[in-house]
N, C-alpha and C. Protein backbone atom coordinates (compact mmCIF):
# COMPACT_ATOMS: atom_id res chain seq x y z
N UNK A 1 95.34 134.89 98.43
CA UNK A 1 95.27 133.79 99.40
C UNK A 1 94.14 132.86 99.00
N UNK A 2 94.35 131.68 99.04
CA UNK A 2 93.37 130.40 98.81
C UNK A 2 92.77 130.43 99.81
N UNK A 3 91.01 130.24 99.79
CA UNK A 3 90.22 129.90 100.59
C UNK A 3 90.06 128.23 100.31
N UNK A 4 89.74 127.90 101.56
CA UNK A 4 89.31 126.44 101.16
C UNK A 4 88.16 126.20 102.06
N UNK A 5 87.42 126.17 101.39
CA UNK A 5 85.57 125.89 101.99
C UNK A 5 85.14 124.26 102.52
N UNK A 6 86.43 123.32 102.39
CA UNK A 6 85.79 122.01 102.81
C UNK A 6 85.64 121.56 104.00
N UNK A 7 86.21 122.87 105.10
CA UNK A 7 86.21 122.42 106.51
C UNK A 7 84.82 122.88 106.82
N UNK A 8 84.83 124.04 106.64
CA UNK A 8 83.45 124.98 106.96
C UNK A 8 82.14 124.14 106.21
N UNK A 9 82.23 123.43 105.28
CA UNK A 9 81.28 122.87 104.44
C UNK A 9 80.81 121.46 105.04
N UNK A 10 81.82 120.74 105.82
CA UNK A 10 82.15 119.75 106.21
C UNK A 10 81.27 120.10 107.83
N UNK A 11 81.51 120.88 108.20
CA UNK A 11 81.13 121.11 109.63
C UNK A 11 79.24 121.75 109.57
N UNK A 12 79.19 122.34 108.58
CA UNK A 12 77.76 122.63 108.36
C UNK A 12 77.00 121.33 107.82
N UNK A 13 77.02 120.28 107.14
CA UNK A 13 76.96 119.09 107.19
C UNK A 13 76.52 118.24 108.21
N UNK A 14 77.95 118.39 108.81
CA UNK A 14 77.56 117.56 110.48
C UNK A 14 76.74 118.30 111.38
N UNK A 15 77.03 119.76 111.79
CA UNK A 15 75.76 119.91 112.65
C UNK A 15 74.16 119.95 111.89
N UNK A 16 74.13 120.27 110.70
CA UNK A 16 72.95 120.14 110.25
C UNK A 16 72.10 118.51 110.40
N UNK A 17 73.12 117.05 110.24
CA UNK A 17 72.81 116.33 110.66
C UNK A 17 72.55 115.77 111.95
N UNK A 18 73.54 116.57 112.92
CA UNK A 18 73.05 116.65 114.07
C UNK A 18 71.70 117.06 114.80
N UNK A 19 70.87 118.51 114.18
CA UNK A 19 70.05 119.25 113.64
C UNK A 19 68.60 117.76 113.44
N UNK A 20 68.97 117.38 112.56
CA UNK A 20 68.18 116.53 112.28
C UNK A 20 67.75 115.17 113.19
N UNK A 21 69.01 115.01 113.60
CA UNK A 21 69.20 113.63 114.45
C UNK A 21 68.10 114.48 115.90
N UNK A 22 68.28 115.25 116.36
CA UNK A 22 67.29 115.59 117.19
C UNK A 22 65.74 115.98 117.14
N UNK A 23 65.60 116.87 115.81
CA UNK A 23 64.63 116.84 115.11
C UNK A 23 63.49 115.45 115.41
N UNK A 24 64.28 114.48 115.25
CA UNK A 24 63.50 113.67 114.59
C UNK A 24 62.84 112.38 116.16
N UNK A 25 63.52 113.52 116.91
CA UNK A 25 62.86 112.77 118.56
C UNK A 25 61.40 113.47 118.65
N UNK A 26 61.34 114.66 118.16
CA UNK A 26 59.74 115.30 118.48
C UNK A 26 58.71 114.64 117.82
N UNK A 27 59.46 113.59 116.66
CA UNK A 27 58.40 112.94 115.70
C UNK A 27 57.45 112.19 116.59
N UNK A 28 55.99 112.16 116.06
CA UNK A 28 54.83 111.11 116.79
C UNK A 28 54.80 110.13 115.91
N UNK A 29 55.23 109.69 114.28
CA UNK A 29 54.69 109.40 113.38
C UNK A 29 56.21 108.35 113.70
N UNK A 30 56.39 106.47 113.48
CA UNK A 30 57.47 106.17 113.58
C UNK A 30 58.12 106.10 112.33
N UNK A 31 57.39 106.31 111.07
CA UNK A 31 58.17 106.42 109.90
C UNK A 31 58.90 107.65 109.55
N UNK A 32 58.35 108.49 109.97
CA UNK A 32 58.56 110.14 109.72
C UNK A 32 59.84 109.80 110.88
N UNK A 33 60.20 109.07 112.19
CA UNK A 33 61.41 109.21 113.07
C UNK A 33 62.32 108.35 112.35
N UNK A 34 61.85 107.28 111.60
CA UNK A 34 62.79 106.56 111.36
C UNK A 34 63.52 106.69 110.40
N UNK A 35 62.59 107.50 108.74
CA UNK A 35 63.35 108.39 107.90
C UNK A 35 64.49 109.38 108.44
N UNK A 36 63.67 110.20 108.98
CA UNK A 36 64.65 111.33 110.21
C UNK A 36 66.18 110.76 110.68
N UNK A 37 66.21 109.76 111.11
CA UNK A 37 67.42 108.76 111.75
C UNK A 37 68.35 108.57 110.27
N UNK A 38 67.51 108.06 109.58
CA UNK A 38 68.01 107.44 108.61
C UNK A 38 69.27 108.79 107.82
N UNK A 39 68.67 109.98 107.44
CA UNK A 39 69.00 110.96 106.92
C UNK A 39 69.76 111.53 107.70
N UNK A 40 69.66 111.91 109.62
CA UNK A 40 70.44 112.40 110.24
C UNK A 40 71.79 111.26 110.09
N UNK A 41 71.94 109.77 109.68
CA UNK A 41 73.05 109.59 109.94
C UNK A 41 73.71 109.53 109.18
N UNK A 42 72.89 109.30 107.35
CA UNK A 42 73.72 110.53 106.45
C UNK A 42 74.50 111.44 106.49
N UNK A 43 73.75 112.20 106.93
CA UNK A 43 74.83 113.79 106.74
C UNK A 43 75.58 113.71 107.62
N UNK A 44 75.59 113.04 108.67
CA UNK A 44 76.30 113.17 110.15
C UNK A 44 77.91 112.43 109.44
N UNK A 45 77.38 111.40 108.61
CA UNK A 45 78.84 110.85 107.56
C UNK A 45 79.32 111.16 106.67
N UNK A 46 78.30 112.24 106.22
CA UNK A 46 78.84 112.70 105.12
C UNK A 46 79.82 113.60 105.63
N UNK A 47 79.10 114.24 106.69
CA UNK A 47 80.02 115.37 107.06
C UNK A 47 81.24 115.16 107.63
N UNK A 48 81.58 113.65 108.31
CA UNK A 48 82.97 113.57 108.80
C UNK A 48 83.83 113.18 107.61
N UNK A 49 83.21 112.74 106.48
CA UNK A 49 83.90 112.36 105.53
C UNK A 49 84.64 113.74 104.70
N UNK A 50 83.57 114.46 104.64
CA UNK A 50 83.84 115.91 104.18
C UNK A 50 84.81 116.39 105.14
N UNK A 51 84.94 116.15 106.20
CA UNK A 51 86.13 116.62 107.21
C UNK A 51 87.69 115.96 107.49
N UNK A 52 87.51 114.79 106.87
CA UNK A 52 88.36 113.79 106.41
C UNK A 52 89.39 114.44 104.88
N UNK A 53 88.34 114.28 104.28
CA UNK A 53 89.17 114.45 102.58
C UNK A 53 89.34 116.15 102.97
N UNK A 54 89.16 117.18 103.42
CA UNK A 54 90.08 118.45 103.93
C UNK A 54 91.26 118.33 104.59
N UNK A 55 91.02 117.43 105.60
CA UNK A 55 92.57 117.03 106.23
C UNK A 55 93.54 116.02 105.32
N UNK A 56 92.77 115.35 104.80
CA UNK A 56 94.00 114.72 103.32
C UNK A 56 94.65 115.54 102.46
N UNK A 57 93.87 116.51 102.44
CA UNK A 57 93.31 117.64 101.39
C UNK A 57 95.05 118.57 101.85
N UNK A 58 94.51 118.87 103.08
CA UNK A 58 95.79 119.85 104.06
C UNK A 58 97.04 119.15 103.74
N UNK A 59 96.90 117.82 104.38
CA UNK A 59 98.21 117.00 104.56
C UNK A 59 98.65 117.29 103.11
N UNK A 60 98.52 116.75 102.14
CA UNK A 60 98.94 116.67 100.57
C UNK A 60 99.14 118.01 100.03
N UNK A 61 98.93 118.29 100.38
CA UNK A 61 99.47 120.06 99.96
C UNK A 61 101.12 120.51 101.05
N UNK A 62 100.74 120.15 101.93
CA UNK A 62 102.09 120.46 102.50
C UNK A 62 103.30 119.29 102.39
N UNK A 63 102.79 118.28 101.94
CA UNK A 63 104.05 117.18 101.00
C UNK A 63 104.19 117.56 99.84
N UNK A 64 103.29 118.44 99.47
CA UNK A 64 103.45 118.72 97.76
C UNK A 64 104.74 120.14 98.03
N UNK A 65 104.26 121.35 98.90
CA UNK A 65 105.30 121.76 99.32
C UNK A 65 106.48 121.90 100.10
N UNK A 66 106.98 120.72 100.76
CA UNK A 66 107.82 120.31 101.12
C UNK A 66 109.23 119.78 99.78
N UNK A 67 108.44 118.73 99.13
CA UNK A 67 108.73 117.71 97.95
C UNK A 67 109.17 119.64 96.94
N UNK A 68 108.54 120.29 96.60
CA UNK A 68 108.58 122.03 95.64
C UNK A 68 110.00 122.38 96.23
N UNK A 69 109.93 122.24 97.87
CA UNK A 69 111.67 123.50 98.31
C UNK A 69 112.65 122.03 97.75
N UNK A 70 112.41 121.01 98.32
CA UNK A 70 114.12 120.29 97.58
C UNK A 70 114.07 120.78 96.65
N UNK A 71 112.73 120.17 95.38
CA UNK A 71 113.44 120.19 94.34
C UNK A 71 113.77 121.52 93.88
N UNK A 72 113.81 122.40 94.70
CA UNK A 72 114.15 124.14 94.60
C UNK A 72 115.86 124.39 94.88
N UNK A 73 115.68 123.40 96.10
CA UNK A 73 117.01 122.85 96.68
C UNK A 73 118.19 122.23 95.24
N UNK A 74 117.94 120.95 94.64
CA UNK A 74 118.06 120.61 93.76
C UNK A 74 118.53 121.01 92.77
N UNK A 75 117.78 121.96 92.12
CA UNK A 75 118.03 122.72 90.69
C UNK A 75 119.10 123.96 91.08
N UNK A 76 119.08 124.35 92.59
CA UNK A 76 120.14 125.57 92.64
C UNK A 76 121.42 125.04 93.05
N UNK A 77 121.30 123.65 93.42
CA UNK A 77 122.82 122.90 93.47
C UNK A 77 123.55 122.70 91.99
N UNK A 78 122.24 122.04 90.92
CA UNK A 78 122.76 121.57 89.94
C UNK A 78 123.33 122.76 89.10
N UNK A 79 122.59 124.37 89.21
CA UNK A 79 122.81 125.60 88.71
C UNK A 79 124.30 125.62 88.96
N UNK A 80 124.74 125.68 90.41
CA UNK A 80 125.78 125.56 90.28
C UNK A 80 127.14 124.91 89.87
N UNK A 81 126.84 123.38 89.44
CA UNK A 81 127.37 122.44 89.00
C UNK A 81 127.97 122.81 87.52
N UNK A 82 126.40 123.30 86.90
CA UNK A 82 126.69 123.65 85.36
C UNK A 82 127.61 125.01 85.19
N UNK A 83 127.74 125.66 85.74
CA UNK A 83 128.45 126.44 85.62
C UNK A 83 129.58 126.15 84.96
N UNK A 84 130.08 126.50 83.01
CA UNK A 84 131.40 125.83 83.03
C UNK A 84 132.57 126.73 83.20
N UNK A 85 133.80 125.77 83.70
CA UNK A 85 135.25 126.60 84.20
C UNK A 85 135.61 125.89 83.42
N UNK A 86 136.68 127.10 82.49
CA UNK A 86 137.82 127.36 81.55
C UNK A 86 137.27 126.29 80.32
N UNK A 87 135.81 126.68 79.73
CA UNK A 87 135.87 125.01 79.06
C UNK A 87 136.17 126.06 77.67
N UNK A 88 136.62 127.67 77.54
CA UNK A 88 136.98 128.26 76.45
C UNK A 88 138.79 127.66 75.76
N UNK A 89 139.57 127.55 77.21
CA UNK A 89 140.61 127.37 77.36
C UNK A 89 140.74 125.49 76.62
N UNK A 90 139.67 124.60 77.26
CA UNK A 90 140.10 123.51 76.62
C UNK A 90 139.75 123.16 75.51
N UNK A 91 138.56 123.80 74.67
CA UNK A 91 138.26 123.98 72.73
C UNK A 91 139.74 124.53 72.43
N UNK A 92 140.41 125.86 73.08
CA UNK A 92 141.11 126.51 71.96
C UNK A 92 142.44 125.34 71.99
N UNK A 93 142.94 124.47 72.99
CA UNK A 93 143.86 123.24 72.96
C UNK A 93 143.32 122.07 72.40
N UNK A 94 142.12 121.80 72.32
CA UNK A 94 141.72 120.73 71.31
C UNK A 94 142.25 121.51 69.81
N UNK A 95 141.75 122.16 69.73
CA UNK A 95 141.97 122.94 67.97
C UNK A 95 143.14 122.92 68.16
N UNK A 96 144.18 123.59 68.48
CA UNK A 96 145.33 124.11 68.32
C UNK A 96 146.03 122.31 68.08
N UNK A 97 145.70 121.31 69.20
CA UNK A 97 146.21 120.14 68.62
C UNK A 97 146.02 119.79 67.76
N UNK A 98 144.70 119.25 67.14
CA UNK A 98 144.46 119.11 65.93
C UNK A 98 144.59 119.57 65.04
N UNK A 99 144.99 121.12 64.93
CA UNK A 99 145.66 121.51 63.50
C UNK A 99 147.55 121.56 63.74
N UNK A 100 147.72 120.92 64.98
CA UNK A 100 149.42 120.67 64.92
C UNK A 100 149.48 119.24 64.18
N UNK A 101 148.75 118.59 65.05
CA UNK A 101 148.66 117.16 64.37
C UNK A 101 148.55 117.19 62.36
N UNK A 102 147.53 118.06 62.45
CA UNK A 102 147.27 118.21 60.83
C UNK A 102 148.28 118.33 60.08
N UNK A 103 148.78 119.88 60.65
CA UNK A 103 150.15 120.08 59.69
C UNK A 103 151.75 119.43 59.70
N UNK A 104 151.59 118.66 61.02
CA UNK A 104 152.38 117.20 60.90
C UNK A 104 152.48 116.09 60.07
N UNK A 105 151.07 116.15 59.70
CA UNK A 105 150.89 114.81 59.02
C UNK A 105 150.98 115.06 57.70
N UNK A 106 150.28 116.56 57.18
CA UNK A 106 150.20 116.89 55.74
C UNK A 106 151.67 117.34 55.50
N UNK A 107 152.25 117.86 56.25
CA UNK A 107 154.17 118.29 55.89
C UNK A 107 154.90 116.65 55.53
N UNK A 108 154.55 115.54 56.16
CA UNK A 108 155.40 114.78 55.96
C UNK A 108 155.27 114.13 54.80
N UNK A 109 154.02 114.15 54.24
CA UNK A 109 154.33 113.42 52.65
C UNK A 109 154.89 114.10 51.18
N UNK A 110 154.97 115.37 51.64
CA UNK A 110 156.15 116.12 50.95
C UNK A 110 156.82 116.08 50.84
N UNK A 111 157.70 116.09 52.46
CA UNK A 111 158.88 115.62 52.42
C UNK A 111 159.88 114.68 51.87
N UNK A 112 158.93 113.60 52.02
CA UNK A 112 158.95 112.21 51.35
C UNK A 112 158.72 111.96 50.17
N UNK A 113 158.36 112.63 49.31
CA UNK A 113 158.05 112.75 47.74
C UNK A 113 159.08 113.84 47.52
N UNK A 114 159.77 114.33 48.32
CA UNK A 114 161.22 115.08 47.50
C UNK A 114 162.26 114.55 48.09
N UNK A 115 162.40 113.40 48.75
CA UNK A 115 163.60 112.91 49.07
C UNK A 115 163.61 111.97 47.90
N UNK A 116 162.11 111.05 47.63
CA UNK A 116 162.60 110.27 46.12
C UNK A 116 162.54 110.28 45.30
């Protein structure tokens, strides 16, 4: 079974920026709050973004297997298509004509060279 770590990765992200985004109210110092802000709203985007491209992530995998059963669909129709009927029966009537035809054609100039 496939694990996929981008939800869980995605969500540790955001509360960690969340984490921060509060953090940064105890600050006394306004650069030290305003860095703080700055970084909590980083990760706070990174992390929905990271929660974003998992659900693209999901979606596209289940069009990828959807799109897998036709063409599964597909190839066991065409399996059956190829299947050939009696195509032994129509070689041995091609041949058999063509060597009637043959010995039609090669008998008659004999013939014709002993009639004159």
């Amino acid at each position: 079974m496939k694990m996929n770590y981008s939800i869980p990765i995605g969500i540790f992200i955001f509360v960690a920026g969340v984490a921060v985004f509060i953090t940064s109210f105890f600050s006394q110092i306004l650069e030290v709050k305003i860095a703080l802000l700055i970084a909590a709203i980083g990760l706070i985007a990174s992390g929905i973004a990271q929660l974003g491209q998992a659900q693209e992530k999901k979606q596209d995998e289940e069009r990828h297997k959807l799109v897998m059963e036709k063409l599964e669909k597909i190839e066991k129709e065409l399996e059956k298509e190829d299947q050939p009927k009696g195509t032994g029966i129509a070689i041995a009537d091609v041949i058999s004509s063509g060597l009637k035809y043959y010995t039609e054609h090669m008998a008659k100039p004999k013939k014709e060279d002993e009639n004159d």
